[in-house]
Protein backbone atom coordinates (compact mmCIF):
# COMPACT_ATOMS: atom_id res chain seq x y z
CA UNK A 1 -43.63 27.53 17.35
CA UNK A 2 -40.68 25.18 17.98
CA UNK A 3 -36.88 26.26 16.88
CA UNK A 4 -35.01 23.03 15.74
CA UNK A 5 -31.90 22.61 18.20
CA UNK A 6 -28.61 23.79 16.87
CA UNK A 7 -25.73 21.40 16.09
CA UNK A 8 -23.33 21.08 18.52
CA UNK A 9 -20.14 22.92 17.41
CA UNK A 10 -17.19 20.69 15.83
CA UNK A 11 -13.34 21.41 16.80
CA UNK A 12 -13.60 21.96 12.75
CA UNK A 13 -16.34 24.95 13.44
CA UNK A 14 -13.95 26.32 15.94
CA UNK A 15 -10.90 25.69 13.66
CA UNK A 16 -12.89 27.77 10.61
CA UNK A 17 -13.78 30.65 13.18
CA UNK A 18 -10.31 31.07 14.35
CA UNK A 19 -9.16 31.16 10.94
CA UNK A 20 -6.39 28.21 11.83
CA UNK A 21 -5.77 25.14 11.35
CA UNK A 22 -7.38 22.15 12.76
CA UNK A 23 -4.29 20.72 14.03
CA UNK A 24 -3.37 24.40 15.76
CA UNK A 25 -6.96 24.86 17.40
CA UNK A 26 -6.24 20.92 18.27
CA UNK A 27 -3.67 22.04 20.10
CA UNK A 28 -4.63 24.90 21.56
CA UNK A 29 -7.47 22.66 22.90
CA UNK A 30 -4.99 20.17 24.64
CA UNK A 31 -2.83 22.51 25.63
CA UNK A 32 0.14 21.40 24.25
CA UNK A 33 2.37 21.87 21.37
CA UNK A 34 2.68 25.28 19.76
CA UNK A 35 0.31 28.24 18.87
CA UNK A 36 1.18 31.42 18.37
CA UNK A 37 -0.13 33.85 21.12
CA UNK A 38 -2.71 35.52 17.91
CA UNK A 39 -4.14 32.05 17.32
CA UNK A 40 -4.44 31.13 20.88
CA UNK A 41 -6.30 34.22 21.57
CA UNK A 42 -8.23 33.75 18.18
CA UNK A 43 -9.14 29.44 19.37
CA UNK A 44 -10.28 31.31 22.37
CA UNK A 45 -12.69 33.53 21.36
CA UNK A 46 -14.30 31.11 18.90
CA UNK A 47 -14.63 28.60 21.42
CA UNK A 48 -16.60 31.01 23.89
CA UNK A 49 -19.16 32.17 20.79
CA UNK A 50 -19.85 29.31 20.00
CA UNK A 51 -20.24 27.15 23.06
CA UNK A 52 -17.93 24.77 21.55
CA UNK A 53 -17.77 21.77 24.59
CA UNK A 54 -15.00 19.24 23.70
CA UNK A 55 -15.17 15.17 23.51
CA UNK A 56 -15.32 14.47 27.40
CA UNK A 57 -14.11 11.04 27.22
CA UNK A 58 -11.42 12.08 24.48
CA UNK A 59 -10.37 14.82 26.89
CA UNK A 60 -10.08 12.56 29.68
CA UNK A 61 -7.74 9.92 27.12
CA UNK A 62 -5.32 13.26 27.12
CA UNK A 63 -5.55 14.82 30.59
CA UNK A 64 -5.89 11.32 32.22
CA UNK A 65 -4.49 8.14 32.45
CA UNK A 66 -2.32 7.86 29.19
CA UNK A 67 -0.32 10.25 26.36
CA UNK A 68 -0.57 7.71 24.05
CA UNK A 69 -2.94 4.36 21.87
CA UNK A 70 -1.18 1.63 21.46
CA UNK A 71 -1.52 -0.70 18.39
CA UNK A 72 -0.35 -4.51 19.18
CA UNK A 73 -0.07 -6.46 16.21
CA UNK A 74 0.06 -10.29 17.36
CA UNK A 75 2.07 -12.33 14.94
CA UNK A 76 4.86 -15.35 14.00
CA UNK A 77 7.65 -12.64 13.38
CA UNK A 78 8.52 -8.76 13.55
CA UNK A 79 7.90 -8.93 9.87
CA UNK A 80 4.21 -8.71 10.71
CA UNK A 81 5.03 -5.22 11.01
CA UNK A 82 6.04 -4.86 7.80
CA UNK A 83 2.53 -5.80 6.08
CA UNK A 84 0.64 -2.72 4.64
CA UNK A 85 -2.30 -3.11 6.33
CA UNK A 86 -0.46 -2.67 9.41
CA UNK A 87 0.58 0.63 7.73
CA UNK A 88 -2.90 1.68 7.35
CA UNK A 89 -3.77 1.09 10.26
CA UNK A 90 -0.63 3.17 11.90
CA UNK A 91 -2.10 5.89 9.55
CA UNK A 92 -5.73 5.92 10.59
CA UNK A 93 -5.01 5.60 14.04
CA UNK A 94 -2.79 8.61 14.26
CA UNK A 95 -5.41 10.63 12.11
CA UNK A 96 -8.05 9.69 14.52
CA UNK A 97 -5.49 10.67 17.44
CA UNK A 98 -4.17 13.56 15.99
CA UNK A 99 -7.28 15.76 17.20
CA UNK A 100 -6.96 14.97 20.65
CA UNK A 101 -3.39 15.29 21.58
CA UNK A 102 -2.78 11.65 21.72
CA UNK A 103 0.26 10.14 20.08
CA UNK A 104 0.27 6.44 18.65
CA UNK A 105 2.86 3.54 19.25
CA UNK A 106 2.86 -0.24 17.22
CA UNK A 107 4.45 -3.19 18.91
CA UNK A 108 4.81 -6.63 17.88
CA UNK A 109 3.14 -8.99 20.00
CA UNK A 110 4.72 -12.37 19.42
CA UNK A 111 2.60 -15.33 19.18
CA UNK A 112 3.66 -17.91 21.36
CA UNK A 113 4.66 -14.74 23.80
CA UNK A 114 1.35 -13.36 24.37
CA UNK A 115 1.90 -12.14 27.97
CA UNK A 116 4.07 -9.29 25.95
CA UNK A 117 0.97 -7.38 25.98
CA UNK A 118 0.88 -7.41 29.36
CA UNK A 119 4.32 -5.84 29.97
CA UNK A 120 3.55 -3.18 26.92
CA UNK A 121 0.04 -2.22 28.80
CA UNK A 122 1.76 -1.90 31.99
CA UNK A 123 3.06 1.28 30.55
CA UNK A 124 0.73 4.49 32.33
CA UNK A 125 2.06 5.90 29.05
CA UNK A 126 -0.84 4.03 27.59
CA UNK A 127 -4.14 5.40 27.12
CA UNK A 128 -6.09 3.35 24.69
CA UNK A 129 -5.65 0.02 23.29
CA UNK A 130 -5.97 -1.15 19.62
CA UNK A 131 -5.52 -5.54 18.52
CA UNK A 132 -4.29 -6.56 15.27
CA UNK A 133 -4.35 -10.18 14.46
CA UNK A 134 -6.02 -10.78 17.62
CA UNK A 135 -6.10 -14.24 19.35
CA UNK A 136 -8.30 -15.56 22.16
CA UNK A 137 -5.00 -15.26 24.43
CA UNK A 138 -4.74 -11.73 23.61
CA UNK A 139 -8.10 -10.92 24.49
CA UNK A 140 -7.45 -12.78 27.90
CA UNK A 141 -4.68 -10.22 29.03
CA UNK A 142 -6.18 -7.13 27.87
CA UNK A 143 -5.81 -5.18 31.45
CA UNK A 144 -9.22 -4.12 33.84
CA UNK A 145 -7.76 -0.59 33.96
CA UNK A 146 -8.06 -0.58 29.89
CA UNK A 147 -11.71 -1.19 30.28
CA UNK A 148 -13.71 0.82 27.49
CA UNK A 149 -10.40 1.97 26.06
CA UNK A 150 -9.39 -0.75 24.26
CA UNK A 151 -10.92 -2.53 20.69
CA UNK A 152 -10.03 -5.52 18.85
CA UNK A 153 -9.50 -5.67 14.75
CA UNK A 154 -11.51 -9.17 14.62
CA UNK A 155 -12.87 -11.04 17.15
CA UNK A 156 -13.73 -9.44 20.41
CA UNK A 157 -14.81 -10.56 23.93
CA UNK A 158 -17.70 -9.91 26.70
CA UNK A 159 -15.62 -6.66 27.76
CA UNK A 160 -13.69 -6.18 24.13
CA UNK A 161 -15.95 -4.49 21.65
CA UNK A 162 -14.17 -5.48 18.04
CA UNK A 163 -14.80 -4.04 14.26
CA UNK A 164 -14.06 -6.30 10.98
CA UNK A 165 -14.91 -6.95 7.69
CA UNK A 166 -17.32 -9.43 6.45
CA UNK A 167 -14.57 -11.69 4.68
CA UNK A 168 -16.79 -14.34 4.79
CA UNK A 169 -19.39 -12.34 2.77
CA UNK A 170 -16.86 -11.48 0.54
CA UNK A 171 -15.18 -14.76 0.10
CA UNK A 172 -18.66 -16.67 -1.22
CA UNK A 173 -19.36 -13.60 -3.28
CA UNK A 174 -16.36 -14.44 -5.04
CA UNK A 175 -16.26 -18.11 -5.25
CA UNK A 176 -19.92 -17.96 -6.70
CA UNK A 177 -18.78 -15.53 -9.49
CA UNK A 178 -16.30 -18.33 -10.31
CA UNK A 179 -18.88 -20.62 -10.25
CA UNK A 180 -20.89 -18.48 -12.17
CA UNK A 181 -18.49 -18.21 -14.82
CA UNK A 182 -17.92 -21.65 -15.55
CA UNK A 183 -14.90 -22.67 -13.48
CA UNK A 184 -15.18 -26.21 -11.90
CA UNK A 185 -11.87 -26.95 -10.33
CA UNK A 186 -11.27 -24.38 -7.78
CA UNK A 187 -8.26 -23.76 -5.13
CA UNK A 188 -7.81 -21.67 -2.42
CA UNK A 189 -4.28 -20.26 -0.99
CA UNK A 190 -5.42 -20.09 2.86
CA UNK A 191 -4.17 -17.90 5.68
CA UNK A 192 -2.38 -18.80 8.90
CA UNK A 193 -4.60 -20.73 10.62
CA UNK A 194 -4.44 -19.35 14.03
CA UNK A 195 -5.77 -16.40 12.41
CA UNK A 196 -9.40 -16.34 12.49
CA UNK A 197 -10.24 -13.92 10.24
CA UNK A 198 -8.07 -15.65 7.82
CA UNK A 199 -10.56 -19.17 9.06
CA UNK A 200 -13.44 -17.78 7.98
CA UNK A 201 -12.88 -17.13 4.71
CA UNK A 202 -11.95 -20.46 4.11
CA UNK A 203 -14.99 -21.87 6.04
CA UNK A 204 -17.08 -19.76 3.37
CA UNK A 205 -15.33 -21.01 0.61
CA UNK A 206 -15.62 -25.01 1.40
CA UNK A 207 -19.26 -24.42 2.25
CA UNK A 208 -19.26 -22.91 -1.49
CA UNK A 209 -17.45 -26.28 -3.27
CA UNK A 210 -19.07 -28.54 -0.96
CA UNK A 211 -22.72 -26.87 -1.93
CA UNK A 212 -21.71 -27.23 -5.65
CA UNK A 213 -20.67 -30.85 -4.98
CA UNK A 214 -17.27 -29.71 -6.17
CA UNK A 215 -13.60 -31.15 -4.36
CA UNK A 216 -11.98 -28.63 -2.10
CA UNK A 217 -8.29 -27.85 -2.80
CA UNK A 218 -6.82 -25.94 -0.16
CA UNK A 219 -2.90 -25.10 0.08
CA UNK A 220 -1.76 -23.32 3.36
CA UNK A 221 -0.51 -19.11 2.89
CA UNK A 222 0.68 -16.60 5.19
CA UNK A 223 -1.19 -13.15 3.23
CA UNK A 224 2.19 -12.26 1.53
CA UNK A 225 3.21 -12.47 -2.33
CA UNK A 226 6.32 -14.34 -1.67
CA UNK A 227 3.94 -17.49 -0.14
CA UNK A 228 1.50 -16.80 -3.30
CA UNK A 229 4.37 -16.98 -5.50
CA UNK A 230 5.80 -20.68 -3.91
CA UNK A 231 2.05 -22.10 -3.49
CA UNK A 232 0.81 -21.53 -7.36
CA UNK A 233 3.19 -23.90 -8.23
CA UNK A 234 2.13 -26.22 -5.31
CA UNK A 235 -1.34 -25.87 -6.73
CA UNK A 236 -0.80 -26.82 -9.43
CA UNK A 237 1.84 -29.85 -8.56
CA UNK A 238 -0.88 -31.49 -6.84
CA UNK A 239 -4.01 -30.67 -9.14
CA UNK A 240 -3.09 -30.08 -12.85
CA UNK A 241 -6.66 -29.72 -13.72
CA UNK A 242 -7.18 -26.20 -11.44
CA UNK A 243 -8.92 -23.83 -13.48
CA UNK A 244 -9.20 -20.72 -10.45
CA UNK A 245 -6.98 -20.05 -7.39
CA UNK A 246 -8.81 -17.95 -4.95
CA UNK A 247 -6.03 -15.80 -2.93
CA UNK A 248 -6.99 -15.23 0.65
CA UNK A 249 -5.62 -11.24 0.21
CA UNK A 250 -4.54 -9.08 -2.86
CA UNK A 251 -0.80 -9.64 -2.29
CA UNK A 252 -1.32 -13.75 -2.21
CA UNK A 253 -3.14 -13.40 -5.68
CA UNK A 254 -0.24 -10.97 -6.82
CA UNK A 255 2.33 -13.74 -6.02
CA UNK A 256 0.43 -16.63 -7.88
CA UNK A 257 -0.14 -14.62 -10.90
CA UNK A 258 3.59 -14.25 -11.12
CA UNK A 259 4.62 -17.83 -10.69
CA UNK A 260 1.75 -18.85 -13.22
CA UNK A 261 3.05 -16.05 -16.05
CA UNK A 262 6.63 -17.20 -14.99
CA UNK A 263 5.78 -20.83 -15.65
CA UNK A 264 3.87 -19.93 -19.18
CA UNK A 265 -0.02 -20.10 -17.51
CA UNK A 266 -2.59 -18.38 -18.90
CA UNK A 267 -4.67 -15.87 -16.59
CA UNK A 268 -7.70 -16.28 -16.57
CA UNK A 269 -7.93 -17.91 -19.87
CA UNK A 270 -5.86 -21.38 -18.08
CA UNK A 271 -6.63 -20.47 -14.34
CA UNK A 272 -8.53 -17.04 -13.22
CA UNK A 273 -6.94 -15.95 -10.22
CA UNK A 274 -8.96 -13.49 -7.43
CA UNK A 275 -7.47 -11.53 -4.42
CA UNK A 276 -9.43 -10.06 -1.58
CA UNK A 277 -8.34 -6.00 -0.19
CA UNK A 278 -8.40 -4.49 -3.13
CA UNK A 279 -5.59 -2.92 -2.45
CA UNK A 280 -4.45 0.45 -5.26
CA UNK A 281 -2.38 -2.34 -7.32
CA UNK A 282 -5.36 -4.52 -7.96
CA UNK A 283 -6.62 -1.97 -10.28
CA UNK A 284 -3.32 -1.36 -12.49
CA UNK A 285 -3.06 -5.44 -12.78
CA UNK A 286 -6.98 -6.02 -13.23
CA UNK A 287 -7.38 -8.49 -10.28
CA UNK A 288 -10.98 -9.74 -9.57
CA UNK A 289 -10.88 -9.02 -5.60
CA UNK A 290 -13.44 -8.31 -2.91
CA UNK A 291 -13.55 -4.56 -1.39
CA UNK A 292 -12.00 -4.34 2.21
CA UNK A 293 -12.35 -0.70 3.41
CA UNK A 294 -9.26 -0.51 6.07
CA UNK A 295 -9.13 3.02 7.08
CA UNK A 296 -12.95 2.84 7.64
CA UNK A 297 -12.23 0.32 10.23
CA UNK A 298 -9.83 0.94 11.73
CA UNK A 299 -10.79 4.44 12.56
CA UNK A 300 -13.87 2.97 13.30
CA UNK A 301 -12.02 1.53 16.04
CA UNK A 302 -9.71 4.31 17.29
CA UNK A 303 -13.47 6.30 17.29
CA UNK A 304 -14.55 3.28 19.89
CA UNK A 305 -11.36 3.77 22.18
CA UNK A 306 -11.72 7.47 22.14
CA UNK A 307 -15.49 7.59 23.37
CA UNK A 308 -15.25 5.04 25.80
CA UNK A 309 -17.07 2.73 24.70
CA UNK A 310 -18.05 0.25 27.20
CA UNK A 311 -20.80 -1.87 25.90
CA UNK A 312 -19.29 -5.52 24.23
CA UNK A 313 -20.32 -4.97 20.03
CA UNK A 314 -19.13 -5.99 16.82
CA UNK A 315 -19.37 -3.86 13.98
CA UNK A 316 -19.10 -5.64 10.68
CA UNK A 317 -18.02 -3.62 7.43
CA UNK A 318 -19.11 -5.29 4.51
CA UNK A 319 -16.99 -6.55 1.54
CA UNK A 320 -18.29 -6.33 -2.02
CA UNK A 321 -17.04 -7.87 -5.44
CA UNK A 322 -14.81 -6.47 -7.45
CA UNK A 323 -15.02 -7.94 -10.83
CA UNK A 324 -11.84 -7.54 -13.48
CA UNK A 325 -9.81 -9.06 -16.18
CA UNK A 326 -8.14 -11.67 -13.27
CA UNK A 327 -11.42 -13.36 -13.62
């Protein structure tokens, strides 16, 4: 007769048999921070019954080379930093971390100042590497002795795994429910284009008009409300007749709804208006969007750059429709 093999004990198993905290038998682990003598003693003995072996490479992030992942966030401005997906990011990062010992730092990496990264990884401080907004260049500079600990939010390289989100998927998912609902004349409020994330949304949505043998109408954005507010009425300046204005990310919808209820617009009964995050707002102001699940990526990531991960990949989250009174 065969006995199934046991699961492998969890720093959470060890945690529950100490009767502490995750974060204490964390530390207790790492050996750093402080823990009682009781619930060192107690980590201890729960370890040795049962067999609990921790995350080799994670182990080696804290004991070796590093104390710290860094999170560069490539970008026109500082401001960057100030975007909330760079917040949630920062967040599921540090939970990821948090287990291991390992602390997290966010820099700006300029954009026309790429070889910042360089200087920033030069640092011995740091162990793991995460890209935001990453560009070719960045991918270029990303340092040998990083190899396996470092993972890009977007596109990646032959020795840069990278995670995303299928906002390509998600972009023609929405544009056909436009279709689909009868609007003809439909714009788009872009991203930056050096951003190529931001690029492939709008490649999905002119292959969308073009297959429907509609015009595309395409004003240039930057993923912020203040830039939807200003292009709505640019929109609609230069085609009267728009009856939809896709918005490459919730907070670009946000702005245009505002200028269009500002200048007496209907939505959606004039011009539906969709948004793509679905960030918590999108549901108190009923914006059609397209799901984009950020803390499952990006600790998707972190996961990568604490196992090591050596192997080039792309892991693709999908995005779904979100369907609401916007549209």
């Amino acid at each position: 007769m065969t006995t199934a093999a046991r699961r492998p004990a969890t720093l959470d198993d060890v945690a529950r048999a100490a009767g502490v905290s995750r974060s204490t038998a964390s530390r207790v682990l790492a050996g750093n921070g402080f823990a009682s003598p009781t619930a060192r003693e107690r980590v201890r003995t729960a370890v040795n019954l049962l067999g609990y072996v921790p995350n080799p490479a994670a182990r080696a992030l804290v004991h070796g080379s590093g104390v710290r992942l860094l999170i560069a966030v490539a970008g026109t401005g500082p401001a960057v930093l100030d975007d909330p997906y760079v917040d949630q990011a920062v967040a599921a990062v540090a939970r990821a971390c948090a287990p291991h010992g390992l602390g997290v730092a966010v820099q700006w990496v300029p954009l026309g100042e790429p070889e910042r990264l360089t200087r920033l990884t030069d640092d011995r401080g740091v162990a793991g590497l995460v890209l935001l907004n990453t560009t070719p260049a960045l991918l270029d500079l990303v340092p040998r002795r990083l190899a396996g600990r470092a993972v890009s939010i977007g596109i990646g390289s032959a020795t840069v795994p990278s995670v995303d989100i299928d906002n390509g998927g998600g972009t023609t998912a929405i544009v056909r429910h436009l279709y689909d609902t009868g609007r003809r004349r439909i714009a788009m409020v872009t991203g930056p284009r050096w951003l190529a994330c931001a690029n492939r949304s709008v490649r999905a949505y002119r292959a969308l008009v073009h297959e429907a043998g509609l015009p595309a109408r395409e004003v240039v954005g930057d993923f912020s409300a203040t830039r939807g507010y200003a292009a709505a009425r640019e929109v609609l300046r230069r085609w009267p007749d728009t009856d939809a204005i896709v918005g490459i990310s919730d907070a670009t919808a946000l702005g245009v709804i505002g200028r269009l209820r500002a200048d007496g617009v209907r939505v959606p009964d004039d011009v539906a208006v969709t948004g793509f995050d679905d960030i918590p707002l999108a549901v108190t102001v009923a914006l059609t969007t397209a799901s984009h699940p950020v803390r499952q990526i990006i600790t998707a990531a972190a996961t990568m750059v604490l196992e090591q991960r050596t192997a080039p990949e792309t892991t693709v989250f999908p995005s779904t429709l979100v369907v609401r009174g916007s549209a």
